[in-house]
Each structure stands twice: as C-alpha cells, then as structure tokens.
PDB file of N, CA and C in Angstrom:
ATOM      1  N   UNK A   1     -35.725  31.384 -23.750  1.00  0.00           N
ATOM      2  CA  UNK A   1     -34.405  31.872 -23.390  1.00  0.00           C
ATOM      3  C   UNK A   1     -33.596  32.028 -24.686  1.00  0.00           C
ATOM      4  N   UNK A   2     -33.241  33.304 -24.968  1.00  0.00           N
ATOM      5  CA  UNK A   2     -32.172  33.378 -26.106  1.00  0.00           C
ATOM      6  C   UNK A   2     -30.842  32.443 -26.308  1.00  0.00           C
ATOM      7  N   UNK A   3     -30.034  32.295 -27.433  1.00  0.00           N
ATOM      8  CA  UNK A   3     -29.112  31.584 -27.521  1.00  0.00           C
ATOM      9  C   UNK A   3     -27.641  31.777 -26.367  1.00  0.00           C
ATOM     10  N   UNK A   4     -27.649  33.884 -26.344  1.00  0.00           N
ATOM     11  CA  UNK A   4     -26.744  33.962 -25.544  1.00  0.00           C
ATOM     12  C   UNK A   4     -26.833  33.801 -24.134  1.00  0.00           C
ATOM     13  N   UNK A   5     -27.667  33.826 -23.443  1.00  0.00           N
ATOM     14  CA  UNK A   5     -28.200  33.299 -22.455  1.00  0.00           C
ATOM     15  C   UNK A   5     -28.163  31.668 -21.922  1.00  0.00           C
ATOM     16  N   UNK A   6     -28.624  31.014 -23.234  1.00  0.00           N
ATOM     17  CA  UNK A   6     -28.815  29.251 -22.961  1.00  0.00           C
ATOM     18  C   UNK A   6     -26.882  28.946 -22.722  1.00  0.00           C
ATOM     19  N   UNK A   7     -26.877  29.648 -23.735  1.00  0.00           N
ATOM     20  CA  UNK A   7     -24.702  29.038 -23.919  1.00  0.00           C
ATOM     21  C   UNK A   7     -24.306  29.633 -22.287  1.00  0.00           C
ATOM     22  N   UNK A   8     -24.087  31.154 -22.007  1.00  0.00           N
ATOM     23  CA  UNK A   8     -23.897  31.069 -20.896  1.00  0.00           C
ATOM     24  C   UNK A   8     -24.037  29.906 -20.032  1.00  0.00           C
ATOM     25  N   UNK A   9     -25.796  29.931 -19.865  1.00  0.00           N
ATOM     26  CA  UNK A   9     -25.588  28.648 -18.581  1.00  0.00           C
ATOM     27  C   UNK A   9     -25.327  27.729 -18.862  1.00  0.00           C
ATOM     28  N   UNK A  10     -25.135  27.241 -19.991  1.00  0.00           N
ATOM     29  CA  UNK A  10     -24.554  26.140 -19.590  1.00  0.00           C
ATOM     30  C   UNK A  10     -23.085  26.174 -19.827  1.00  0.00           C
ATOM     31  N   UNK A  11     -22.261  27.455 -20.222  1.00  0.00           N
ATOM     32  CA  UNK A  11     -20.672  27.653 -19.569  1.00  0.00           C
ATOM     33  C   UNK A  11     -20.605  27.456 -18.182  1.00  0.00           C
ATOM     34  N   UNK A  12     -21.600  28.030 -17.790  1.00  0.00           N
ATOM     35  CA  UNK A  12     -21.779  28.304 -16.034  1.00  0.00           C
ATOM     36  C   UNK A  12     -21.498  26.301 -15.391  1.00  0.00           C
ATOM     37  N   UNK A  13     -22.535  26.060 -15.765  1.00  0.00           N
ATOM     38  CA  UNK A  13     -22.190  24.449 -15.126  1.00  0.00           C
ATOM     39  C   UNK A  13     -21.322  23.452 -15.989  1.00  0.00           C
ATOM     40  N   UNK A  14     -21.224  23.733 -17.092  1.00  0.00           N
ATOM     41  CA  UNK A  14     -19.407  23.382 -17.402  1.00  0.00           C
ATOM     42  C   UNK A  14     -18.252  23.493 -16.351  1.00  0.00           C
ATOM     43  N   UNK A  15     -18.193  24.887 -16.273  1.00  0.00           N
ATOM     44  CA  UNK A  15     -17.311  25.393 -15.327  1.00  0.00           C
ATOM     45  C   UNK A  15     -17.257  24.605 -14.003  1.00  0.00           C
ATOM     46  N   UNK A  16     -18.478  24.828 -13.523  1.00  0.00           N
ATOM     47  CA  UNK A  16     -18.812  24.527 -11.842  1.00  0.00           C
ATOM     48  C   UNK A  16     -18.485  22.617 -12.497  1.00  0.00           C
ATOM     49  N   UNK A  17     -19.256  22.133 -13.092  1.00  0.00           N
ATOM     50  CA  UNK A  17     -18.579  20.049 -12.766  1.00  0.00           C
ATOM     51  C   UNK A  17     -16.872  20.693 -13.138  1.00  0.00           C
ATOM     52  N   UNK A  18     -16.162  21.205 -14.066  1.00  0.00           N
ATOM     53  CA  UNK A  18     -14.989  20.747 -13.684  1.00  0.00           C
ATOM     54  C   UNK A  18     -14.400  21.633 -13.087  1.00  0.00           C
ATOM     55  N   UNK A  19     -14.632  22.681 -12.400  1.00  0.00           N
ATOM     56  CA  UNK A  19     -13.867  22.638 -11.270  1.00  0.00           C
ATOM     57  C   UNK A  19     -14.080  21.806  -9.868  1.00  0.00           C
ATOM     58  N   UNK A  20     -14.909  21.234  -9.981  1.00  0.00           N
ATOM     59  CA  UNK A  20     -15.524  20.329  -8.859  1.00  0.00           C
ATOM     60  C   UNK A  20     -14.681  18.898  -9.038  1.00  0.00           C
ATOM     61  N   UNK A  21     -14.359  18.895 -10.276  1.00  0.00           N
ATOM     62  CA  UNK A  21     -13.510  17.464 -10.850  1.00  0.00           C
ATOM     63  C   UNK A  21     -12.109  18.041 -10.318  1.00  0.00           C
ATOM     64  N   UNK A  22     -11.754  19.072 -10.800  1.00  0.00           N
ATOM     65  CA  UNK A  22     -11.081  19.273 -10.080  1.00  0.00           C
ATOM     66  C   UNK A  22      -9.885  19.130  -8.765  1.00  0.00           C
ATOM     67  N   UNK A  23     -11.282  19.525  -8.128  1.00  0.00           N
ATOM     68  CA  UNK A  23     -10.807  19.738  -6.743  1.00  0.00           C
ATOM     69  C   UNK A  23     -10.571  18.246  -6.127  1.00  0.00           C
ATOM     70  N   UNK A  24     -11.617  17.134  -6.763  1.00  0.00           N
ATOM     71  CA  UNK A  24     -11.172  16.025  -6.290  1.00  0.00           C
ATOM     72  C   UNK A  24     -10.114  15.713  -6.622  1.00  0.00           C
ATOM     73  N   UNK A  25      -9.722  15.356  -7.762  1.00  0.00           N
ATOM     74  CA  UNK A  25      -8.249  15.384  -7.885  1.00  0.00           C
ATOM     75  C   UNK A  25      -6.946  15.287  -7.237  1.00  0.00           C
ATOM     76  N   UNK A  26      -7.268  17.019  -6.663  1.00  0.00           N
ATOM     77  CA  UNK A  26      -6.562  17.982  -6.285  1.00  0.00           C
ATOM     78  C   UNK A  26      -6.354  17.071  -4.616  1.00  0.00           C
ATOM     79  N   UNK A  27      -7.468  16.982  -4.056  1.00  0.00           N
ATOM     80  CA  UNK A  27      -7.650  16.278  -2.883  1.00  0.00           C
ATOM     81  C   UNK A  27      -6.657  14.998  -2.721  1.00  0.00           C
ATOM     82  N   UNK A  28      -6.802  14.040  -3.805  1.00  0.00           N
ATOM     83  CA  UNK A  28      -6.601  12.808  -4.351  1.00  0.00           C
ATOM     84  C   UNK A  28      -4.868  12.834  -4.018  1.00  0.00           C
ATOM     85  N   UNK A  29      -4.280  13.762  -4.916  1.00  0.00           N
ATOM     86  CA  UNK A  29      -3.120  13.821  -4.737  1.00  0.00           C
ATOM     87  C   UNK A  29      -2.414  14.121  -3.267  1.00  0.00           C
ATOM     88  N   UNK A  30      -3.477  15.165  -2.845  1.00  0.00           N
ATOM     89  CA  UNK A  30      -2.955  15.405  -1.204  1.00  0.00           C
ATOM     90  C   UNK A  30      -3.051  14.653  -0.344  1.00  0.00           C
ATOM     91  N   UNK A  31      -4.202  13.343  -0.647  1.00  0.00           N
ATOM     92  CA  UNK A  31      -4.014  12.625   0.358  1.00  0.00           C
ATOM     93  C   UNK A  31      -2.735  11.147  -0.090  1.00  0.00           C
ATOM     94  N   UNK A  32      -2.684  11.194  -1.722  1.00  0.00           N
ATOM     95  CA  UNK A  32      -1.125  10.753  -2.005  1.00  0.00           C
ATOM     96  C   UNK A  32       0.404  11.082  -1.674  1.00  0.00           C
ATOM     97  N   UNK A  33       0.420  12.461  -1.182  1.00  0.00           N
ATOM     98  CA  UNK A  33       1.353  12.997  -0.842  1.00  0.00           C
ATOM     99  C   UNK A  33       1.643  12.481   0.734  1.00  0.00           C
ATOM    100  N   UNK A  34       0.385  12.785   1.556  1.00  0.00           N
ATOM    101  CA  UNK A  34       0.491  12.417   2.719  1.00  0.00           C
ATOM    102  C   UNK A  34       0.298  10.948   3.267  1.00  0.00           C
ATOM    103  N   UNK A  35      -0.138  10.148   2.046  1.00  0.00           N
ATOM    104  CA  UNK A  35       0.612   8.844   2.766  1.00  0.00           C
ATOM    105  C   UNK A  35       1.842   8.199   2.260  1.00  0.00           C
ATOM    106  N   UNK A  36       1.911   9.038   1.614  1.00  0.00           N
ATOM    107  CA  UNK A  36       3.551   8.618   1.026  1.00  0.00           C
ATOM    108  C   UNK A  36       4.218   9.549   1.477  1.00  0.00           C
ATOM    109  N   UNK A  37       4.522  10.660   2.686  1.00  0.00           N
ATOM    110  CA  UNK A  37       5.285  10.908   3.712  1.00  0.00           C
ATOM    111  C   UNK A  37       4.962  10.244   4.802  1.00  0.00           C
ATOM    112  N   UNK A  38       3.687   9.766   5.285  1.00  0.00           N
ATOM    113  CA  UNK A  38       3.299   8.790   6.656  1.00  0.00           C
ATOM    114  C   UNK A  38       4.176   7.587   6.309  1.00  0.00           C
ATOM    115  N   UNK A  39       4.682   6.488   4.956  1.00  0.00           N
ATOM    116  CA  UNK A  39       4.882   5.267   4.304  1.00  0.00           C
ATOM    117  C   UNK A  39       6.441   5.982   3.738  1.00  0.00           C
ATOM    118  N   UNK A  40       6.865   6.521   4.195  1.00  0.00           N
ATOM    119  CA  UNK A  40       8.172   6.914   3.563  1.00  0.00           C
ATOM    120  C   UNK A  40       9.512   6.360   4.424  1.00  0.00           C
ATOM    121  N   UNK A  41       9.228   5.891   5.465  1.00  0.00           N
ATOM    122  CA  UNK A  41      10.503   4.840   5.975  1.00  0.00           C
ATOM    123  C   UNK A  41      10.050   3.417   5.638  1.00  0.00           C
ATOM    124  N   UNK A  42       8.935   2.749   5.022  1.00  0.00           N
ATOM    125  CA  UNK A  42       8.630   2.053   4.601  1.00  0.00           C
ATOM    126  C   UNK A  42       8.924   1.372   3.355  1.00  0.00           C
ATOM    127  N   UNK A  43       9.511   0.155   3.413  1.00  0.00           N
ATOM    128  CA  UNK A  43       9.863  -0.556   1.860  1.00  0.00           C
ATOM    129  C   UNK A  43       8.984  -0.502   0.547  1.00  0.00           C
ATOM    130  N   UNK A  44       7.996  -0.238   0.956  1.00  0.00           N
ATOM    131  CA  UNK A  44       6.873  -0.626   0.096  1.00  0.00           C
ATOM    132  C   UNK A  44       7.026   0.632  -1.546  1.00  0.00           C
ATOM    133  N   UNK A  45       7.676   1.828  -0.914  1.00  0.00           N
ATOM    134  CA  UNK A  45       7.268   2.888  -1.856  1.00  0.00           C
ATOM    135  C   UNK A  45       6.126   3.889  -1.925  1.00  0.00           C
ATOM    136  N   UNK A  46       5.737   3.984  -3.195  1.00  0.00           N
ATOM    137  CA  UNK A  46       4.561   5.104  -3.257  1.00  0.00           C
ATOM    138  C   UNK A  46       3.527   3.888  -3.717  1.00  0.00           C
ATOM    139  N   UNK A  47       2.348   4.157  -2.791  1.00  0.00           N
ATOM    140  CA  UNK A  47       0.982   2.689  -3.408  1.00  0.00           C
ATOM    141  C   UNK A  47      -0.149   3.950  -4.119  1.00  0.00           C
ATOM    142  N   UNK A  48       0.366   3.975  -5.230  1.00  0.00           N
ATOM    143  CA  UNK A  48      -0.924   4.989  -5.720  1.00  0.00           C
ATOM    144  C   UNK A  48      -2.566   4.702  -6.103  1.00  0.00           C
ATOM    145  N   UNK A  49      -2.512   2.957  -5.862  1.00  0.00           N
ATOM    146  CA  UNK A  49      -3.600   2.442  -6.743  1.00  0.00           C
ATOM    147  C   UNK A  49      -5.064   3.142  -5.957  1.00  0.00           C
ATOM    148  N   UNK A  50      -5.556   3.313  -6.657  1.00  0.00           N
ATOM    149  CA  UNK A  50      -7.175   3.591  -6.540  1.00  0.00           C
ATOM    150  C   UNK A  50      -6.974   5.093  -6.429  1.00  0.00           C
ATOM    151  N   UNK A  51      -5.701   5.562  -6.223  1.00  0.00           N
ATOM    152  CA  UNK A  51      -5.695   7.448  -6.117  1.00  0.00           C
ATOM    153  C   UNK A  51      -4.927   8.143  -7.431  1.00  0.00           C
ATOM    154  N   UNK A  52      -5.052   7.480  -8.182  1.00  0.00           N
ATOM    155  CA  UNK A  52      -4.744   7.784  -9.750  1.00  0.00           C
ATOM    156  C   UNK A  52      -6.147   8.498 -10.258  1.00  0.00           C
ATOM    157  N   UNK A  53      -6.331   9.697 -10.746  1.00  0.00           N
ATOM    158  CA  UNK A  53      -7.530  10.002 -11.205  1.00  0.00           C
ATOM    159  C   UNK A  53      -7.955   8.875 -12.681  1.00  0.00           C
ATOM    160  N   UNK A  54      -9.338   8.689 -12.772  1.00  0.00           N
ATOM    161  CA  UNK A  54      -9.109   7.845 -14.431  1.00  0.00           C
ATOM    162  C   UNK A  54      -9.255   8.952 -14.973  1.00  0.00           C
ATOM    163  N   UNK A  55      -8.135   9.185 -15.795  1.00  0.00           N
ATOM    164  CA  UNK A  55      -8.142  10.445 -17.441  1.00  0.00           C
ATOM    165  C   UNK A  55      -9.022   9.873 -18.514  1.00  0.00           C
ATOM    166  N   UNK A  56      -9.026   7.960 -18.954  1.00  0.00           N
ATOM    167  CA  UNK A  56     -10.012   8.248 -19.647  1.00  0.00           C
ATOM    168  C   UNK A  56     -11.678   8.021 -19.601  1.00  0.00           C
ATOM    169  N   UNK A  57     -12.145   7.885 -18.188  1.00  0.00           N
ATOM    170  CA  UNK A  57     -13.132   8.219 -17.899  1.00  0.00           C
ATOM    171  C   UNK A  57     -13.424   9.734 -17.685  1.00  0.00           C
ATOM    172  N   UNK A  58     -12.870  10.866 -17.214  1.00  0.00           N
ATOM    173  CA  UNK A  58     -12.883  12.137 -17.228  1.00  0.00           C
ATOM    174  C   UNK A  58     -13.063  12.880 -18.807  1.00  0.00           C
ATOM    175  N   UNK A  59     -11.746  12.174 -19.888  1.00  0.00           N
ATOM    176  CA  UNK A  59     -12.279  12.416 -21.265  1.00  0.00           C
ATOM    177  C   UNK A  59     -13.305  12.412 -22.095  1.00  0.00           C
ATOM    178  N   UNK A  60     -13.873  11.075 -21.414  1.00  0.00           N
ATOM    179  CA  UNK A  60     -15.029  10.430 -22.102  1.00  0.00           C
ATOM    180  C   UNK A  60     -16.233  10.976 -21.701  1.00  0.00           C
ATOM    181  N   UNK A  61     -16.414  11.637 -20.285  1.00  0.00           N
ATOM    182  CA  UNK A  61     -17.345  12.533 -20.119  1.00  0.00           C
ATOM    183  C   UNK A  61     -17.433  14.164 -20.659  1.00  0.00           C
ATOM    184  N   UNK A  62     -16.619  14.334 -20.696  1.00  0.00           N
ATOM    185  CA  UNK A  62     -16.195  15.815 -21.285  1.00  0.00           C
ATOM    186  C   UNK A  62     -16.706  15.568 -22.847  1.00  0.00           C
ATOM    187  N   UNK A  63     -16.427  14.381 -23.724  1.00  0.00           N
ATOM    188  CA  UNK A  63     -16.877  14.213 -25.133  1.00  0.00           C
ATOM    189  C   UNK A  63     -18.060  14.654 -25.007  1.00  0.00           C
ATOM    190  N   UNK A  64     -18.888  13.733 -23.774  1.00  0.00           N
ATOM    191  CA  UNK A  64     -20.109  13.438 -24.076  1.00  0.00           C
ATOM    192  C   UNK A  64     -20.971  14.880 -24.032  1.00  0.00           C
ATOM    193  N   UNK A  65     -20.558  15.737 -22.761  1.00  0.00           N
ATOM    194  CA  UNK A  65     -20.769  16.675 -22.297  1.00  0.00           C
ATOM    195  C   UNK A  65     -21.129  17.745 -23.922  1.00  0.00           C
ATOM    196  N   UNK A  66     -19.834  17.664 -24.326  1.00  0.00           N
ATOM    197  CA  UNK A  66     -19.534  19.216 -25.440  1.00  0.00           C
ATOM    198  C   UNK A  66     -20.553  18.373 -26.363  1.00  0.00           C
ATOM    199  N   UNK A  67     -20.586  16.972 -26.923  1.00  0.00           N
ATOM    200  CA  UNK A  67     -21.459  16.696 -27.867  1.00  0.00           C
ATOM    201  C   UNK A  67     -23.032  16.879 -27.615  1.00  0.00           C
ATOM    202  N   UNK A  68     -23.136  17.005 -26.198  1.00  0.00           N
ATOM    203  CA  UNK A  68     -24.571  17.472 -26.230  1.00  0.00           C
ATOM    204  C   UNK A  68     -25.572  18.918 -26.029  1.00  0.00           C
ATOM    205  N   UNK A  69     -24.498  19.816 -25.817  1.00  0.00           N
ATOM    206  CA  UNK A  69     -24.131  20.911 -25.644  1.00  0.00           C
ATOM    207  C   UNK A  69     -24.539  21.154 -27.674  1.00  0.00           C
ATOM    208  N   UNK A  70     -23.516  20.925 -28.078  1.00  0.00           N
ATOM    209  CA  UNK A  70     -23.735  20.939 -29.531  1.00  0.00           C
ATOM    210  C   UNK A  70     -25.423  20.137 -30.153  1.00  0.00           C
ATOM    211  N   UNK A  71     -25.847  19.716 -29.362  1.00  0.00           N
ATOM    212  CA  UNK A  71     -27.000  19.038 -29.749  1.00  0.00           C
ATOM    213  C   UNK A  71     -27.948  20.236 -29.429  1.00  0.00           C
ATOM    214  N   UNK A  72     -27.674  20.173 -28.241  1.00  0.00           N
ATOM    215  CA  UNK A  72     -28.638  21.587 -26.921  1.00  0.00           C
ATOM    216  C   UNK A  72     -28.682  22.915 -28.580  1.00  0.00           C
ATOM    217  N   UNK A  73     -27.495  23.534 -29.208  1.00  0.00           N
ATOM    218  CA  UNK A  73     -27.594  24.373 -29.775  1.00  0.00           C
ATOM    219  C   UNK A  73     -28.049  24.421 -30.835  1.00  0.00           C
ATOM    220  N   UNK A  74     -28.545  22.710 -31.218  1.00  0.00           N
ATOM    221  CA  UNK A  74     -28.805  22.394 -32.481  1.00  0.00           C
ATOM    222  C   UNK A  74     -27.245  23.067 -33.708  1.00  0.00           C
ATOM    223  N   UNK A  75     -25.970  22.757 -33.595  1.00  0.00           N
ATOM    224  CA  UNK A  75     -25.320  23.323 -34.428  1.00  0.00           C
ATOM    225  C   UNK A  75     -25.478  21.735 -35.402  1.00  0.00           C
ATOM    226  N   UNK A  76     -26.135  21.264 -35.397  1.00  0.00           N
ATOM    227  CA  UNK A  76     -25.838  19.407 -36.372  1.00  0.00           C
ATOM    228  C   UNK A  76     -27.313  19.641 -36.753  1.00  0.00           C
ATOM    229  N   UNK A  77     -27.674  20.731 -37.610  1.00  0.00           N
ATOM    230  CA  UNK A  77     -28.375  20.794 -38.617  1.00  0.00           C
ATOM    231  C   UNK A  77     -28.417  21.325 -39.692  1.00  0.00           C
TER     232      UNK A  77
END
C-alpha cells in the first residue's frame, strides 16, 4: 500500500474513534442536562460526578495515537 493511501486510512479511523468520542460526550452532557432539570427543585444542585468526560485520559490517548501513526510512517528515522 502506498504512503498516500496508508495516511488516508488511517485519517479515516482517526476520524471515525473521535467522532465516536465524541458523541459520547455529547450523550454525557445530555444526560447531565436532563438530570439536572429532573433534580432542579432539589437542594442538592448539579451532581456531575462520573459525567465529567476525563480530558486527560482523552489527551493521553490522542498522544499515543499521533505518536504511532508517526512510527506507522516511519517519520523518526
């Protein structure tokens, strides 16, 4: 498989995990929104724990990701 070809696919499933990261997220917050309108005559406030995305677990995969990507192309020779 040529170089422009290999980079493509693997833009291709770059793309596809984070928009898939994404969407959880995306989910994450909606179901934050909606229990903090269900919990909104409630003293308690907004309980966000466990629906916080981790940013630096998401970072730390993305490092790992592009550094091997860069390995995949051999550009670290």
């Amino acid at each position: 498989m040529d170089k422009k070809k290999r980079a493509a696919a693997m833009a291709a499933v770059y793309a596809h995990i984070k928009t898939s990261e994404e969407r959880k997220v995306q989910a994450l917050a909606e179901q934050a929104e909606q229990k903090d309108a269900a919990g909104a005559g409630s003293s308690k406030g907004r309980d966000f724990l466990g629906l916080v995305p981790n940013i630096w677990g998401m970072a730390g995969r993305q490092s790992q990701m592009q550094a091997n990507t860069m390995m995949q192309l051999r550009m670290f020779r």
